[in-house]
Protein backbone atom coordinates (compact mmCIF):
# COMPACT_ATOMS: atom_id res chain seq x y z
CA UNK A 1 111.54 70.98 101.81
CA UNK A 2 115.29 70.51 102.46
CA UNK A 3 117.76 73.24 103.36
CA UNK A 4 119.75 74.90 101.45
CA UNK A 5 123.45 76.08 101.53
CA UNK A 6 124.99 78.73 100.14
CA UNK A 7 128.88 78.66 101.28
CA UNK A 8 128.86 82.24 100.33
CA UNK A 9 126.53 84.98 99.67
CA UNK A 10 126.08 88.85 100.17
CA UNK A 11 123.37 90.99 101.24
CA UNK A 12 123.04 92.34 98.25
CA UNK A 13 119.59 94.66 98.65
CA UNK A 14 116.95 95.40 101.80
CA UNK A 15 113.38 96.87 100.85
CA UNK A 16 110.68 97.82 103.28
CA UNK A 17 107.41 98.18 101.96
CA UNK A 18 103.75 98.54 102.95
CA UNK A 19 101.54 95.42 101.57
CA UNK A 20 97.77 95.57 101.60
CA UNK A 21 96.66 92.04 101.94
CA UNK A 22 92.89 92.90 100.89
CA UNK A 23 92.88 96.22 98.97
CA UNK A 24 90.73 99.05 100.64
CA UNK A 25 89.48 96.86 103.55
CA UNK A 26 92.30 97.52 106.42
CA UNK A 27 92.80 101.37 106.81
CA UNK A 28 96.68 100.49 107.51
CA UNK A 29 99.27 98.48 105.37
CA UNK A 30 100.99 95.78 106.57
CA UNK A 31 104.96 96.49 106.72
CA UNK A 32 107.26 93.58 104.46
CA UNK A 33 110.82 93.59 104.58
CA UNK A 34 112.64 91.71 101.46
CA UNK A 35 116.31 91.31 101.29
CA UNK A 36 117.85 89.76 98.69
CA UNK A 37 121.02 88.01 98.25
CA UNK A 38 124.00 87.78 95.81
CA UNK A 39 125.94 84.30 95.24
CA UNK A 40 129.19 83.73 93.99
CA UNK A 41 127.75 82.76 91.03
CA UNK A 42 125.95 85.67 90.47
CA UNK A 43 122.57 83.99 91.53
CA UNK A 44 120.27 86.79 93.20
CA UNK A 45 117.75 85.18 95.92
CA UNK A 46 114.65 87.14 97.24
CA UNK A 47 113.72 86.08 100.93
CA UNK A 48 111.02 88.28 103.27
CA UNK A 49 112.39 88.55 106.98
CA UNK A 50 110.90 89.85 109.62
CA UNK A 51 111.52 93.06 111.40
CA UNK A 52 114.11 91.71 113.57
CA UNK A 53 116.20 89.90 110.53
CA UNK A 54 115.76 93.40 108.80
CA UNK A 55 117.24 95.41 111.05
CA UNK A 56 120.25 92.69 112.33
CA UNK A 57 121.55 92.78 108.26
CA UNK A 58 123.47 95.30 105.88
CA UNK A 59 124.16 95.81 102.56
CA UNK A 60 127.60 93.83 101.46
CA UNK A 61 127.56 91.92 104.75
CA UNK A 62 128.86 88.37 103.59
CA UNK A 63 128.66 85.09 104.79
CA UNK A 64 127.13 81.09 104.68
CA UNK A 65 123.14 81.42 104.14
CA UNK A 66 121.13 78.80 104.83
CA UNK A 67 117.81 78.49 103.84
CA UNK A 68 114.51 76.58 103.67
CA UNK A 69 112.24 77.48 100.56
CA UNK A 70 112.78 81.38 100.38
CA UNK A 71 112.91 81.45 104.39
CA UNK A 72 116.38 82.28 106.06
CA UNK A 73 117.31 79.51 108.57
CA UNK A 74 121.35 81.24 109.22
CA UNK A 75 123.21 83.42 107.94
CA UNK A 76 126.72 84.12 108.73
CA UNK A 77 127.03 85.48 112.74
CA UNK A 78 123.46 87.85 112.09
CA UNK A 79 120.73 85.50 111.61
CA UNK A 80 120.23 81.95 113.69
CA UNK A 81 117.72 79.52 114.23
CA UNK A 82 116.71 79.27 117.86
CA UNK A 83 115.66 75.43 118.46
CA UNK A 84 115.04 74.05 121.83
């Protein structure tokens, strides 16, 4: 899948959520973090982050998002790629 840019885009909502990936078999939830993004054009995009992405991002920060599928490869000065 090719990358996408978005020149600009908000963080528009975080969620943190427990997820059960098999209903009633693992006594604890896994935690999911969602954030979702706002275009220019009004667009909303849903990604899940990790912890670490989570935590780095606010609501109304803005900036170029770049992503792959729903994952988030950049985003303005919070969120990089590390390739070696």
């Amino acid at each position: 899948m090719q990358n996408r840019v978005i020149k600009k885009a908000t963080c528009y909502k975080k969620q943190a959520y427990d997820y059960f990936p098999i209903p009633g078999d693992l006594p604890f939830p896994n935690q999911e973090y969602d954030v979702q993004f706002k275009t220019d054009t009004d667009e909303i995009i849903d990604c899940t982050c990790s912890i670490f992405e989570y935590q780095v991002l606010e609501e109304g920060d803005e900036g170029e998002l770049v992503l792959n599928g729903h994952q988030i490869i950049r985003f303005a000065d919070k969120i990089k790629e590390i390739t070696e």
